[in-house]
N, C-alpha and C. Protein backbone atom coordinates (compact mmCIF):
# COMPACT_ATOMS: atom_id res chain seq x y z
N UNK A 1 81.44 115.82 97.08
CA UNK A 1 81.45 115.28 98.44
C UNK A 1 82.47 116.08 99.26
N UNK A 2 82.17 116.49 100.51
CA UNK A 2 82.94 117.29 100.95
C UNK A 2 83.98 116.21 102.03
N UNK A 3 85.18 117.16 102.42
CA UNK A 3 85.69 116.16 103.56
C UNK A 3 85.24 115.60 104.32
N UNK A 4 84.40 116.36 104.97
CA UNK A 4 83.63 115.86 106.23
C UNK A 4 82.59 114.34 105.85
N UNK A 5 82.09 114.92 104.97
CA UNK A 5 81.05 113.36 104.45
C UNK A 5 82.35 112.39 103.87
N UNK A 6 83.28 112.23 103.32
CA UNK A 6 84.36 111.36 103.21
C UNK A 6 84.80 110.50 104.30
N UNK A 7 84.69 111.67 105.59
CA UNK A 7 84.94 111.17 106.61
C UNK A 7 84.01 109.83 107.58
N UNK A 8 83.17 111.03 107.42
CA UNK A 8 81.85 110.13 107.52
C UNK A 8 81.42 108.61 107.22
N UNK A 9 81.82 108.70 105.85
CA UNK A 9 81.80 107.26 105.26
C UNK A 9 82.68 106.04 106.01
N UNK A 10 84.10 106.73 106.09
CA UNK A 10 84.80 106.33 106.94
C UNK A 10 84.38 105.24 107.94
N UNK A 11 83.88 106.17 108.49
CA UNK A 11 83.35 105.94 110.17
C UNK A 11 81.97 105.21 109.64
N UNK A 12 81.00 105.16 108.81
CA UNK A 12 80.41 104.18 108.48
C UNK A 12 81.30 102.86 108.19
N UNK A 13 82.38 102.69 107.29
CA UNK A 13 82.67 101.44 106.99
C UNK A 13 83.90 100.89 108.80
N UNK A 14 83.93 101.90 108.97
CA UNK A 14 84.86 101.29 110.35
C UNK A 14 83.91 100.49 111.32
N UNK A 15 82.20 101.29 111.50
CA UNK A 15 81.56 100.61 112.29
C UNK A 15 81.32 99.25 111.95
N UNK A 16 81.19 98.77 110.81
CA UNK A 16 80.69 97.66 110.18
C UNK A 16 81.78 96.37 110.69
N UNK A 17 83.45 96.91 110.82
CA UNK A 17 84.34 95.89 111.19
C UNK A 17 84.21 96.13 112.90
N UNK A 18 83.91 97.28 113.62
CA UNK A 18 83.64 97.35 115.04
C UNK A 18 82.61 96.29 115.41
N UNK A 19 81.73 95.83 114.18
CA UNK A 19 79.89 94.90 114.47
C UNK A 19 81.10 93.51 114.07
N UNK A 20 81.25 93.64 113.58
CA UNK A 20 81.91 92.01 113.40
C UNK A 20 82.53 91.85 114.62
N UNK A 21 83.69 92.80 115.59
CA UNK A 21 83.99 92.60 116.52
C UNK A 21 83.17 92.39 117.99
N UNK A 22 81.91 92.62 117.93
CA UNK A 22 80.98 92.83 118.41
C UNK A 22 80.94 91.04 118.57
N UNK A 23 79.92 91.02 117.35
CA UNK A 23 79.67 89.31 117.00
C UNK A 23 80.59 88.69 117.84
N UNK A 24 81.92 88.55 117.62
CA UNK A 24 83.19 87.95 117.54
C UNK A 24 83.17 87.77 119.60
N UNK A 25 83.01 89.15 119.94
CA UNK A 25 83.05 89.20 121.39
C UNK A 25 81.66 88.22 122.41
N UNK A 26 80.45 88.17 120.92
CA UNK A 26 79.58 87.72 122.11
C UNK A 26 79.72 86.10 121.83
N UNK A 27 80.31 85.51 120.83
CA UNK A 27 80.79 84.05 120.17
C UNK A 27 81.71 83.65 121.59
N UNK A 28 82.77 84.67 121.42
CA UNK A 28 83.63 84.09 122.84
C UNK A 28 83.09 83.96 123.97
N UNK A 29 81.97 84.99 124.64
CA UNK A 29 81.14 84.64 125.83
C UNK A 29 80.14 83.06 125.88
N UNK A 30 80.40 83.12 124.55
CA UNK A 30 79.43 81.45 124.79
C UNK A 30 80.20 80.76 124.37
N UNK A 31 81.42 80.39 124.68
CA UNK A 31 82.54 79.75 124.19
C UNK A 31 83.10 79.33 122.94
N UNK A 32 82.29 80.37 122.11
CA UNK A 32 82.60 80.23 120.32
C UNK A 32 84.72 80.42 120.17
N UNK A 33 84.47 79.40 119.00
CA UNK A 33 86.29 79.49 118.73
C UNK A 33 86.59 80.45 118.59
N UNK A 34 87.59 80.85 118.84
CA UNK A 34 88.29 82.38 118.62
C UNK A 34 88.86 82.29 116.88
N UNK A 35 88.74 83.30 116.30
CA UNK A 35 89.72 83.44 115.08
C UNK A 35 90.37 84.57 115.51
N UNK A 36 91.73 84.24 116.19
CA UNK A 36 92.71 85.69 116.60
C UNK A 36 93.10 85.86 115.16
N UNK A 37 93.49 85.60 114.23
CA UNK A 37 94.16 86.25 112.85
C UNK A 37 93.30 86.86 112.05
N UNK A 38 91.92 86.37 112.24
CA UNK A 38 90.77 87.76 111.55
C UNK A 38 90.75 88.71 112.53
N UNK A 39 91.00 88.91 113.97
CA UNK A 39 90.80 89.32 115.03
C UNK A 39 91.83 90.55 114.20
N UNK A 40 92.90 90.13 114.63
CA UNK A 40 93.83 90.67 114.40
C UNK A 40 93.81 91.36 113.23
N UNK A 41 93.74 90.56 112.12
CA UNK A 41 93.48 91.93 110.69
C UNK A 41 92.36 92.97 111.26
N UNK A 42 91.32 92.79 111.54
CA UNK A 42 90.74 93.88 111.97
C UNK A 42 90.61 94.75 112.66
N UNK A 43 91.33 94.68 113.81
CA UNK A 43 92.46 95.85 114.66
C UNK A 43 93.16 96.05 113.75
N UNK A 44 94.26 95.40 113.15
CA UNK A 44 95.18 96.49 112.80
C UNK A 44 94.64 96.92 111.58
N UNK A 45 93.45 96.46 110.73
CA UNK A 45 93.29 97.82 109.44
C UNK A 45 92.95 98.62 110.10
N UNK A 46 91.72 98.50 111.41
CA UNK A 46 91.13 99.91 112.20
C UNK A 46 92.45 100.56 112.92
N UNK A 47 93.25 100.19 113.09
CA UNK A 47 94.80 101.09 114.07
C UNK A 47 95.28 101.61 113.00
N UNK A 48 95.58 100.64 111.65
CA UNK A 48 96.61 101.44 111.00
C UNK A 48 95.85 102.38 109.85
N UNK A 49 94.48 102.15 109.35
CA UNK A 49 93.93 102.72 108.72
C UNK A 49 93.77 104.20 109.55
N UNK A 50 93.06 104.02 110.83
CA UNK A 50 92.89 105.38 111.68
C UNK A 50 94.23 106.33 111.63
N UNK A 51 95.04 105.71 112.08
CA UNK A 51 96.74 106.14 112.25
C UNK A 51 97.16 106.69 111.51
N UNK A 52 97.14 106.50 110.45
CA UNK A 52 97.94 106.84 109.03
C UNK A 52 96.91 107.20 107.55
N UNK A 53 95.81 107.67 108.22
CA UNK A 53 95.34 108.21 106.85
C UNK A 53 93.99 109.06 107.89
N UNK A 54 92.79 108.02 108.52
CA UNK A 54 91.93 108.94 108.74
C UNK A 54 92.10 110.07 109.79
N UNK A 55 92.78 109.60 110.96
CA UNK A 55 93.19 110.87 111.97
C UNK A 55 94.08 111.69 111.32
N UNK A 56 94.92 111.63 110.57
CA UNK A 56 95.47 112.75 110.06
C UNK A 56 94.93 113.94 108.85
N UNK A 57 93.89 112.92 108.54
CA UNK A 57 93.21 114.15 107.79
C UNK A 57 91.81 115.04 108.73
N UNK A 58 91.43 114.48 109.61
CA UNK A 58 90.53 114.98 110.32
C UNK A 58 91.49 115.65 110.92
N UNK A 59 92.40 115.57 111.92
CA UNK A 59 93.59 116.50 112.57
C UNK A 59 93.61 117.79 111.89
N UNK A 60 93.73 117.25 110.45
CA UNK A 60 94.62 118.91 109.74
C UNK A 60 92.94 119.62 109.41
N UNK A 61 92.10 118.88 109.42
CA UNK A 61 90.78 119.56 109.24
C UNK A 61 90.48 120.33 110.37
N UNK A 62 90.79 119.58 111.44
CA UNK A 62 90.27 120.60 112.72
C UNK A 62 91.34 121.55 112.89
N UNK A 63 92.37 121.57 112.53
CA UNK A 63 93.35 122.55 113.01
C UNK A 63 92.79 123.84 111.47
N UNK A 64 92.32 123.24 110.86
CA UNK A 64 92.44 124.32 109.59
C UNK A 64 90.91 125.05 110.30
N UNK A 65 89.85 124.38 110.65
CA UNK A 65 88.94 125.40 111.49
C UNK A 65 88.83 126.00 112.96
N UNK A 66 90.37 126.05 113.40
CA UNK A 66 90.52 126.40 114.49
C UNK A 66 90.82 127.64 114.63
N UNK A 67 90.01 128.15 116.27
CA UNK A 67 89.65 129.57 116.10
C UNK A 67 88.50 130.35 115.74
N UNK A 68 87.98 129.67 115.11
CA UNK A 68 86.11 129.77 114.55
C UNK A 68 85.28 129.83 115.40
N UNK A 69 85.25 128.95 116.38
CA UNK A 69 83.93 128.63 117.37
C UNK A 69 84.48 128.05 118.45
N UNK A 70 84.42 128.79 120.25
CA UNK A 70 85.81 128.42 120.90
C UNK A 70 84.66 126.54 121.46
N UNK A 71 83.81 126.66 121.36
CA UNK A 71 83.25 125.35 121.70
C UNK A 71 83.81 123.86 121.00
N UNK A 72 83.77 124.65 119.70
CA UNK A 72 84.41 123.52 118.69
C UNK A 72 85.69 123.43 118.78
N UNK A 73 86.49 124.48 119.16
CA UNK A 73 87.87 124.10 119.44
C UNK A 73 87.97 123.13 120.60
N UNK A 74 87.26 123.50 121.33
CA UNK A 74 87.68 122.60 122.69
C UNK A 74 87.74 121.14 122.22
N UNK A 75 86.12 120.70 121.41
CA UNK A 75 85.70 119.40 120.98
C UNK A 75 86.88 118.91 120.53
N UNK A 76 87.20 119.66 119.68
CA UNK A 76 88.51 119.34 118.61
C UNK A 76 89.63 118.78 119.38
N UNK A 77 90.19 119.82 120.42
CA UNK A 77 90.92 119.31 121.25
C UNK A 77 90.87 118.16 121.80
N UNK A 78 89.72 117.93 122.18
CA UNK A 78 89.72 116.72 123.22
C UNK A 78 89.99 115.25 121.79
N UNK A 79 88.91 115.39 120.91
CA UNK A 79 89.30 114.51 120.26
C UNK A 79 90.54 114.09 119.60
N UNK A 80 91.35 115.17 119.19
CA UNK A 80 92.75 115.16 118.99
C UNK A 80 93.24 114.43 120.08
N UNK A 81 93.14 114.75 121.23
CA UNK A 81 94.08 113.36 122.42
C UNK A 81 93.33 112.25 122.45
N UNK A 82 91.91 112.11 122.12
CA UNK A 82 91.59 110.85 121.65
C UNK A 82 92.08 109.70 120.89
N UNK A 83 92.50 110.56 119.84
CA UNK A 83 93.22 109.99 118.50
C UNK A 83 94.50 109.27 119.01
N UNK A 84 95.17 109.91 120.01
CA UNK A 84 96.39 109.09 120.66
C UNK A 84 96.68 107.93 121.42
N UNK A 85 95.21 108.40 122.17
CA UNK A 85 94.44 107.33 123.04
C UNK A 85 94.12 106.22 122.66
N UNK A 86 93.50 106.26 121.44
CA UNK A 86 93.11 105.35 120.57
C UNK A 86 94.26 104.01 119.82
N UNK A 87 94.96 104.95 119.41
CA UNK A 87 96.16 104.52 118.98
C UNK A 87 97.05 103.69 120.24
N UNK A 88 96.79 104.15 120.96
CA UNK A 88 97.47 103.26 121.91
C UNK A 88 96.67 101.96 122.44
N UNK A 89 95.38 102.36 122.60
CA UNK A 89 94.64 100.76 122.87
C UNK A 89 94.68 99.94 121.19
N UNK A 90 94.54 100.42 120.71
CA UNK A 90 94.55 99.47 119.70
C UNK A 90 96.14 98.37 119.36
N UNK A 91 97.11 99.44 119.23
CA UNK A 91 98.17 98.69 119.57
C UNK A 91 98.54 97.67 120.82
N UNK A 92 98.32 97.88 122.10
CA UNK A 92 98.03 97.44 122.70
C UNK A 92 97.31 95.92 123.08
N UNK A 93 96.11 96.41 122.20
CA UNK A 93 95.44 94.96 121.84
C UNK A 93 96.15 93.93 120.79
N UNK A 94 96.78 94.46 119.88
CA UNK A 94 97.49 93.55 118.84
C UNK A 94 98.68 93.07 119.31
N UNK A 95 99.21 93.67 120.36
CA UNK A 95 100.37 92.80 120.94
C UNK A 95 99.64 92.02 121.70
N UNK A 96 98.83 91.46 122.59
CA UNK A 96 98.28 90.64 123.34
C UNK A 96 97.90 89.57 122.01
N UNK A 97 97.01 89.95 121.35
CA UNK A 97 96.57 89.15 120.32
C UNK A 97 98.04 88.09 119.40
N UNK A 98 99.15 89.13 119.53
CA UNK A 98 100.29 88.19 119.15
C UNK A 98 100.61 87.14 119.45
N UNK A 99 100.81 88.21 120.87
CA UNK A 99 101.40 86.82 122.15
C UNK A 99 100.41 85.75 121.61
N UNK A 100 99.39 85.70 121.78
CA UNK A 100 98.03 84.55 121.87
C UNK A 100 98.42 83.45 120.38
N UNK A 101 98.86 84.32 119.45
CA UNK A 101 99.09 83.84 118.36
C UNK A 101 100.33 82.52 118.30
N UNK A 102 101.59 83.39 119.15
CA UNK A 102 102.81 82.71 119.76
C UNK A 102 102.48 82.29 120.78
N UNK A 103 101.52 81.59 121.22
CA UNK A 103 101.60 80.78 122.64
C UNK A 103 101.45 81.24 123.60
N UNK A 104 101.00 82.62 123.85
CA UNK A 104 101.49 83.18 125.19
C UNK A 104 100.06 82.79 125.97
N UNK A 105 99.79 82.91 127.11
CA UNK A 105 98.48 82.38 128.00
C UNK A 105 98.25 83.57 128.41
N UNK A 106 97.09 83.55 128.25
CA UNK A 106 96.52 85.02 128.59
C UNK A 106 94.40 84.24 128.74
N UNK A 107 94.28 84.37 129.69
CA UNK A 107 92.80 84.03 130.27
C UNK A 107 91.70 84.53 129.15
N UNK A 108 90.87 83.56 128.98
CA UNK A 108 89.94 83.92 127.91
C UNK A 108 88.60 85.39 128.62
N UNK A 109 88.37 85.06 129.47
CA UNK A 109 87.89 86.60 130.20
C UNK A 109 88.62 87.70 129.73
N UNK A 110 89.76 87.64 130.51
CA UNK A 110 90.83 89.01 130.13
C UNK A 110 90.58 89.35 128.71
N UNK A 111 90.88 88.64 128.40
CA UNK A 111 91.15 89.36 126.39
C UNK A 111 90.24 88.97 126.07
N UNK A 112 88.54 88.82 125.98
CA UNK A 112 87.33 89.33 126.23
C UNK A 112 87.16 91.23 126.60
N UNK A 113 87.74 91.01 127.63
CA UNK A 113 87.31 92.58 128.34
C UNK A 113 88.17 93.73 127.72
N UNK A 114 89.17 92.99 126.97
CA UNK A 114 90.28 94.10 126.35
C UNK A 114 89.58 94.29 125.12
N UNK A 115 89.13 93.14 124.40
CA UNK A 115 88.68 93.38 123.02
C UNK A 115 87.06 94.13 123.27
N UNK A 116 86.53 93.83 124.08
CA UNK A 116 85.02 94.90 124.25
C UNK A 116 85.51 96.22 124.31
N UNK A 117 86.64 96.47 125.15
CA UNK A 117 87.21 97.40 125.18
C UNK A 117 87.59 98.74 124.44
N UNK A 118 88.31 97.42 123.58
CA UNK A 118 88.47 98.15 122.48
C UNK A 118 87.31 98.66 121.43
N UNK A 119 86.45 97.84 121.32
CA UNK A 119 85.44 98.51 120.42
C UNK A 119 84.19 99.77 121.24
N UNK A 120 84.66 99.58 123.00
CA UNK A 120 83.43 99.86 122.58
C UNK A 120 84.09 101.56 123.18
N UNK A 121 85.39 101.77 123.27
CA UNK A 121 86.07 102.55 123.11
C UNK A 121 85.99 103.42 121.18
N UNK A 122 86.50 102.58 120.30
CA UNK A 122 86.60 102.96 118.85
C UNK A 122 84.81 103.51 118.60
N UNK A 123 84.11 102.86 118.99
CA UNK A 123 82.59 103.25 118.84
C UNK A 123 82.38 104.41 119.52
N UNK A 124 82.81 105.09 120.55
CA UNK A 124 82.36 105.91 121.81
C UNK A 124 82.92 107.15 121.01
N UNK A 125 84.24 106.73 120.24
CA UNK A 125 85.32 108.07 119.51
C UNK A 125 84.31 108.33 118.20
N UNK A 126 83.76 107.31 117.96
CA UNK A 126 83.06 107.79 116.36
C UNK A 126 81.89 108.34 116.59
N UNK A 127 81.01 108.05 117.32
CA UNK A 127 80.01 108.42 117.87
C UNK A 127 80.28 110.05 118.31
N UNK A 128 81.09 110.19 119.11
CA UNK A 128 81.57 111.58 119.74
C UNK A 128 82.02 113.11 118.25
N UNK A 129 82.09 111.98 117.37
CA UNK A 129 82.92 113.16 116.27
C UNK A 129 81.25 112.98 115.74
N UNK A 130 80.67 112.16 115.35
CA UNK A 130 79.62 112.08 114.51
C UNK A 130 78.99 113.41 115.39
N UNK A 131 78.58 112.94 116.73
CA UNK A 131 76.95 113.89 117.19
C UNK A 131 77.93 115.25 117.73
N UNK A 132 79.36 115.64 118.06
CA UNK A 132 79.86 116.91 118.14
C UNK A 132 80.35 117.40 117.51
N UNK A 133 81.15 116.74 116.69
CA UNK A 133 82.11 117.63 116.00
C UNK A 133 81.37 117.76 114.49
N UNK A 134 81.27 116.89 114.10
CA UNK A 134 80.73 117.11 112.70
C UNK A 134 79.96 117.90 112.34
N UNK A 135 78.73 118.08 113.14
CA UNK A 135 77.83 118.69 112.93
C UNK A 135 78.34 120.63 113.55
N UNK A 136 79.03 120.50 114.09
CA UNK A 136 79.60 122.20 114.58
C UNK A 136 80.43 122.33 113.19
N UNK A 137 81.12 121.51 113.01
CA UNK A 137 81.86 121.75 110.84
C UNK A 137 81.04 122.08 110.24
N UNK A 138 79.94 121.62 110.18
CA UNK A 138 79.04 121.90 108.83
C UNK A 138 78.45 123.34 109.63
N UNK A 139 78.19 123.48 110.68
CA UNK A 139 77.29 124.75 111.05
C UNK A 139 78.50 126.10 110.48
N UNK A 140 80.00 125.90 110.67
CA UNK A 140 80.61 126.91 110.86
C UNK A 140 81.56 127.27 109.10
N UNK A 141 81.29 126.22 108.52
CA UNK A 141 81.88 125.86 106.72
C UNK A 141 81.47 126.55 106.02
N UNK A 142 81.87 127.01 104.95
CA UNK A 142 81.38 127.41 103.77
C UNK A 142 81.71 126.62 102.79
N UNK A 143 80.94 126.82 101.74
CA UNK A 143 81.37 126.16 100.29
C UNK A 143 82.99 126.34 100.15
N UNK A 144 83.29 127.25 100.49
CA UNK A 144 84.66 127.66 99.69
C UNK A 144 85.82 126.80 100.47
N UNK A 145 85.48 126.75 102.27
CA UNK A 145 86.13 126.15 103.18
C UNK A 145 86.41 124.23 102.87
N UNK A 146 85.20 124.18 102.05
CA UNK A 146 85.26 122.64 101.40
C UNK A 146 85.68 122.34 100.56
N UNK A 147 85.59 123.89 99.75
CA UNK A 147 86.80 123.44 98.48
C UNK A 147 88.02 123.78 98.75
N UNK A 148 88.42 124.60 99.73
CA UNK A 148 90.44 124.56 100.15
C UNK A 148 90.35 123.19 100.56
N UNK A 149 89.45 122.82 101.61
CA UNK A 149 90.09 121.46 102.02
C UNK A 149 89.91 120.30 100.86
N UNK A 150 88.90 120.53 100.69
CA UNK A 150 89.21 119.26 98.90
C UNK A 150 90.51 118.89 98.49
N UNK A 151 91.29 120.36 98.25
CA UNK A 151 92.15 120.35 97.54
C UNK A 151 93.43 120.07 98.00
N UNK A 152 93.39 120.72 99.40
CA UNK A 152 95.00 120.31 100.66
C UNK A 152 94.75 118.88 101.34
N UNK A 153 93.52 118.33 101.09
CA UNK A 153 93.30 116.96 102.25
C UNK A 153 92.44 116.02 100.99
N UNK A 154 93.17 115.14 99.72
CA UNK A 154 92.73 114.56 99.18
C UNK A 154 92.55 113.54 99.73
N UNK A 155 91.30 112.91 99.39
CA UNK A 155 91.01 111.54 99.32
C UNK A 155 91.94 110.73 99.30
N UNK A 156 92.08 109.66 100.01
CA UNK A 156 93.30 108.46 99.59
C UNK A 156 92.29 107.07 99.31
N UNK A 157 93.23 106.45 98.33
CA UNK A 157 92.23 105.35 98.13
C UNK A 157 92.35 104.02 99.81
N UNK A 158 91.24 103.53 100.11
CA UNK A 158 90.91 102.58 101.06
C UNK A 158 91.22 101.46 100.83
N UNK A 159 92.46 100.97 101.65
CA UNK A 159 93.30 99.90 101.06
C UNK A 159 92.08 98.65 101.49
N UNK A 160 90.78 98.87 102.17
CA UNK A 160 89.77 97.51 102.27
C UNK A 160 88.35 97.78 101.65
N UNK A 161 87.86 99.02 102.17
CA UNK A 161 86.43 99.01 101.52
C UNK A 161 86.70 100.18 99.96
N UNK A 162 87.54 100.38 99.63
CA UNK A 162 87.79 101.27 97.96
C UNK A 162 87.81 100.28 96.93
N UNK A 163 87.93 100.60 95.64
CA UNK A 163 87.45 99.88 94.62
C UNK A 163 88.57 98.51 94.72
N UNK A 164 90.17 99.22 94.77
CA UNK A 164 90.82 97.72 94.69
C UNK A 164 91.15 97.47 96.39
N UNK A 165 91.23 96.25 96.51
CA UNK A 165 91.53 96.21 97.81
C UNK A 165 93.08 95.90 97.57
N UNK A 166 93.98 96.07 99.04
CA UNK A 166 95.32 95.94 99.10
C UNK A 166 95.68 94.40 99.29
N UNK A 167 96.78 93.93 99.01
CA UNK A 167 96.81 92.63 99.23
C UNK A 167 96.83 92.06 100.60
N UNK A 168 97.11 92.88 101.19
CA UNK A 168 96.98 92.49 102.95
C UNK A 168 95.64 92.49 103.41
N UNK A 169 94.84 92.86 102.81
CA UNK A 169 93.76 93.50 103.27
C UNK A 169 92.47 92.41 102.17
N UNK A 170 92.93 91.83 101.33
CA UNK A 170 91.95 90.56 100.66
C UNK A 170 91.32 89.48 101.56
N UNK A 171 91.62 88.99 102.38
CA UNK A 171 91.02 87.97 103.07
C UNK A 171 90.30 88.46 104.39
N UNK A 172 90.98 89.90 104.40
CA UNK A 172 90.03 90.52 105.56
C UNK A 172 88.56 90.95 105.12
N UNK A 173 89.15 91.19 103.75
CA UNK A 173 87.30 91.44 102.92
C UNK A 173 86.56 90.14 102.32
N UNK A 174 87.30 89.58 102.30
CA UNK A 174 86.61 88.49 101.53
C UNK A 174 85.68 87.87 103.45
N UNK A 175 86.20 87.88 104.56
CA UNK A 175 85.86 87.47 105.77
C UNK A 175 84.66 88.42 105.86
N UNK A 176 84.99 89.93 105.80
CA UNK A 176 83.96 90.83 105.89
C UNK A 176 82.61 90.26 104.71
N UNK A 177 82.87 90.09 103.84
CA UNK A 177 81.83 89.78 102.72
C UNK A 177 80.80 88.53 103.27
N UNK A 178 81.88 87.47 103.62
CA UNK A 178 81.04 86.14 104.20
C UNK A 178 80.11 86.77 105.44
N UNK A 179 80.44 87.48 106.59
CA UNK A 179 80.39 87.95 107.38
C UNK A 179 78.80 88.65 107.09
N UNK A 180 78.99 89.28 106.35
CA UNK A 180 77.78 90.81 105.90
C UNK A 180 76.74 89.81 105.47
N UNK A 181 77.40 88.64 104.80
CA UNK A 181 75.89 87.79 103.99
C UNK A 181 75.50 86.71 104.40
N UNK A 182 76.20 86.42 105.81
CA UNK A 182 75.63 85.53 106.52
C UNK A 182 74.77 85.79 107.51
């Protein structure tokens, strides 16, 4: 499996918690209860999972094929300030979601439009690497280019969808599981 399809997967299992947020957003338009603390685990595995494991290996991937194809650099570029972008709405949203947690009043519209926001932002970034960038990687790769990166950009295990889950991250799957089979 090369990086890129690792990645890939990724961004398959990220969409799946983006569709729950989905659900979650059209529940609140018809005045469904809010669960801000599943809310919340699922921003922050998508902030801190993105943050600290998947943007940094896609980062050092695009910087390691930079220079190759000036189209794909650009892509690269832009998505690289994406990645920051990202990182900042998502944080963003989890402090509001706090407050909400601690009492704070914040209009059920508003944080509606922040949380669509947010996904349909995280969807727009995955979508964008899926149909540009990915596919200019595989056009410009070689076998050999997949095996340096194999070897400098290992796999890390997935503290929610990998074989063990993390302990922070158990009731967010066990929610995801009910979720998928309901």
């Amino acid at each position: 499996m090369t990086v890129v399809s690792e990645l890939h997967q990724d961004h398959v299992n990220l969409s799946k918690l983006l569709e729950i947020l989905e659900k979650k957003v059209e529940k609140l338009k018809h005045d469904g209860e809010p669960n801000f603390s599943l809310m919340a685990d699922v921003i922050g595995y998508i902030a801190n999972y993105a943050e600290h494991h998947h943007h940094p290996r896609e980062d050092k991937m695009y910087a390691f094929f930079k220079g190759r194809d000036a189209e794909l650099d650009k892509v690269m570029a832009d998505c690289e300030v994406a990645h920051q972008e990202l990182k900042g709405i998502g944080g963003d949203l989890l402090e509001v979601i706090d407050g909400i947690l601690h009492d704070a009043v914040l209009p059920m519209d508003e944080f509606i439009a922040r949380l669509e926001s947010f996904v349909f932002n995280e969807k727009a970034h995955l979508d964008f690497e899926e149909g540009h960038i990915f596919p200019k990687l595989i056009a410009v790769a070689s076998d050999k280019d997949w095996a340096e990166l194999a070897i400098s950009l290992p796999a890390e295990a997935d503290p929610l969808f990998g074989e063990k889950q993390a302990e922070e991250y158990k009731e967010l799957y066990k929610a995801l599981m009910q979720d998928m089979n309901a």
